[in-house]
C-alpha atoms as a PDB file:
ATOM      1  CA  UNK A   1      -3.789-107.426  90.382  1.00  0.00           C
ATOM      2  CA  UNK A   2      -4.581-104.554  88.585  1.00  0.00           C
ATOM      3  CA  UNK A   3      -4.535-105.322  83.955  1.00  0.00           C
ATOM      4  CA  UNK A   4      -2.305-103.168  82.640  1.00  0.00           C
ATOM      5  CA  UNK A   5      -5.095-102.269  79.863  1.00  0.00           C
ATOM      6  CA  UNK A   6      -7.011-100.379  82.319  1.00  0.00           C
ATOM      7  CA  UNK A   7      -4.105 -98.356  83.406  1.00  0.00           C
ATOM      8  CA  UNK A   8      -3.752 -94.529  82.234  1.00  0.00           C
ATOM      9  CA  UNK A   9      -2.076 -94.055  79.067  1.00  0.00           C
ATOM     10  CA  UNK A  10       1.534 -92.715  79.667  1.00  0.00           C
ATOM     11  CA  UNK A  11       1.972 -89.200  79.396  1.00  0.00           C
ATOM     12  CA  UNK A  12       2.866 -89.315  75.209  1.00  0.00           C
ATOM     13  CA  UNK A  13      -0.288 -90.547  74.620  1.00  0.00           C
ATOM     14  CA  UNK A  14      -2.362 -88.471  76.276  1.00  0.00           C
ATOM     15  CA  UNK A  15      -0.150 -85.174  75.226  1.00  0.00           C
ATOM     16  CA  UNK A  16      -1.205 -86.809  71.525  1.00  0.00           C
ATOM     17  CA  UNK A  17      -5.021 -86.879  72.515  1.00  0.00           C
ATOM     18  CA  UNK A  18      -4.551 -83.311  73.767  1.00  0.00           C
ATOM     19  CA  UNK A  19      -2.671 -82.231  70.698  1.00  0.00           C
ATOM     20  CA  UNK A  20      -5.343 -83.831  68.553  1.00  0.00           C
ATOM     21  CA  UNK A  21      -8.217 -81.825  70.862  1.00  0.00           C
ATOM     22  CA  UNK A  22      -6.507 -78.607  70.431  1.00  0.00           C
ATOM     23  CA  UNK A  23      -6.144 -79.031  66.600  1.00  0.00           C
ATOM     24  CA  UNK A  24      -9.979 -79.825  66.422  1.00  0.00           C
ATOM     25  CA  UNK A  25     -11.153 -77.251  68.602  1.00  0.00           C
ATOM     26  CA  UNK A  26      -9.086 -74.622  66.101  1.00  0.00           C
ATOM     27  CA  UNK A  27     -10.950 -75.647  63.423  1.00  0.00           C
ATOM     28  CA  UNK A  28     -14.080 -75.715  65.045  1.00  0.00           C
ATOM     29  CA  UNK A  29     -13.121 -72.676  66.996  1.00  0.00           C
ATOM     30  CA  UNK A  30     -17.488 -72.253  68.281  1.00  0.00           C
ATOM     31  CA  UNK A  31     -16.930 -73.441  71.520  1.00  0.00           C
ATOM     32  CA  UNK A  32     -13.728 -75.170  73.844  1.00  0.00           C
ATOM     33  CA  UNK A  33     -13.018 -78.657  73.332  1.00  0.00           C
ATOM     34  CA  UNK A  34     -15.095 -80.663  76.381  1.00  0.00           C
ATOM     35  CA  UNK A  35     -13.338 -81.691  79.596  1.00  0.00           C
ATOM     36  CA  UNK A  36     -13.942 -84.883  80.834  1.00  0.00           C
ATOM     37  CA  UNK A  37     -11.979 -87.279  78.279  1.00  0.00           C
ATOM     38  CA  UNK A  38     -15.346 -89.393  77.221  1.00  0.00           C
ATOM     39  CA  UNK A  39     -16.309 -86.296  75.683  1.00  0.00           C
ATOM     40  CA  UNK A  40     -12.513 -85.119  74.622  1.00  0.00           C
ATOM     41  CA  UNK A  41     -13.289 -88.396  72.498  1.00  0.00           C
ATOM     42  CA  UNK A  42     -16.737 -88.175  71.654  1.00  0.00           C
ATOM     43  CA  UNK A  43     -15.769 -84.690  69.946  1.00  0.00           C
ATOM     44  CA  UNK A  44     -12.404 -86.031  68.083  1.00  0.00           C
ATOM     45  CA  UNK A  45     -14.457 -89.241  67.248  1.00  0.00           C
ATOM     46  CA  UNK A  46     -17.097 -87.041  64.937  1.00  0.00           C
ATOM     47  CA  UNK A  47     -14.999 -83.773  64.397  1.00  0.00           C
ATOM     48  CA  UNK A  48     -12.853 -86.456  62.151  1.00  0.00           C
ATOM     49  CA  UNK A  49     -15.451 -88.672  60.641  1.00  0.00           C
ATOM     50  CA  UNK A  50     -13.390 -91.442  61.115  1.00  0.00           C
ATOM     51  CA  UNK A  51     -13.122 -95.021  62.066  1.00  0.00           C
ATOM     52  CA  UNK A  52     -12.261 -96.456  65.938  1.00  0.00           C
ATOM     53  CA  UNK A  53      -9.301 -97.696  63.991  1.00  0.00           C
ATOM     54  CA  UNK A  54      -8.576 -94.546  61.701  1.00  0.00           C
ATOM     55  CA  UNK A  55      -8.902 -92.424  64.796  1.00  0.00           C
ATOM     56  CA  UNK A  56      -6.770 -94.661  66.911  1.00  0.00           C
ATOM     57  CA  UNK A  57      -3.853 -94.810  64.642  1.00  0.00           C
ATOM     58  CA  UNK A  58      -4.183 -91.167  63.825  1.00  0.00           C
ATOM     59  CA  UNK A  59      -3.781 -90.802  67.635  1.00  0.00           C
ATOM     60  CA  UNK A  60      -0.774 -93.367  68.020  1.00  0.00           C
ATOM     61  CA  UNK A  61      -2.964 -95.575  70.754  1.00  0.00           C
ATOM     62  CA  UNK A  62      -4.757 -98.788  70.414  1.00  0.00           C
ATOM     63  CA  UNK A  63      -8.278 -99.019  69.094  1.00  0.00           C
ATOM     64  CA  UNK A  64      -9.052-100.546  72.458  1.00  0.00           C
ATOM     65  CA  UNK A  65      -7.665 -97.275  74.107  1.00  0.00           C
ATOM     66  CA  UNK A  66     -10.007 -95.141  71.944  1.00  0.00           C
ATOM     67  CA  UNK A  67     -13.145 -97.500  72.448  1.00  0.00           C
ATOM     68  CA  UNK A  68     -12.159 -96.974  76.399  1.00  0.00           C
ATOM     69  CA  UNK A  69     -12.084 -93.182  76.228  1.00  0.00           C
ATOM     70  CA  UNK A  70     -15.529 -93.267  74.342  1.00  0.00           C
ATOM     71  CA  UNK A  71     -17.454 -96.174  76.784  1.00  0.00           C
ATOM     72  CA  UNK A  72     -15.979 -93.782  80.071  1.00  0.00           C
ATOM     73  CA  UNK A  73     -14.334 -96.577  80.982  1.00  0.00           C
ATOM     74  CA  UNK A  74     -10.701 -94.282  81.066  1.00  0.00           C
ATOM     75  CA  UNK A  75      -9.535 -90.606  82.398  1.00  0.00           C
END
């Protein structure tokens, strides 16, 4: 049985996580926003300076989600 918390993130969520990327990367506007999504969270994690928490609700997923994304543990 596969847990549901290790499941993708439906399709709002991650368009969120890409809208959030593509904001970033326009202020940053250096270099492109990385592509696997531990580092797509690595760079919103300290582009934003915020909490696991702060940058989960920002993104409208769990904090779990977001400490996921960072550990590698989703795609």
């Amino acid at each position: 049985m596969i847990d549901s918390d290790d499941t993708q993130p439906p399709a709002p969520h991650r368009n969120r996580v890409l809208d959030a990327l593509k904001r970033a990367e326009r202020k940053v506007f250096t270099r492109p926003a990385p592509k696997s999504a531990k580092a797509q969270m690595k760079f919103l994690y300290t582009r934003t300076k915020q909490s696991t928490k702060a940058l989960a609700e920002q993104l409208g997923v769990s904090t779990r989600t977001v400490q996921r994304y960072r550990a590698g543990q989703q795609t």
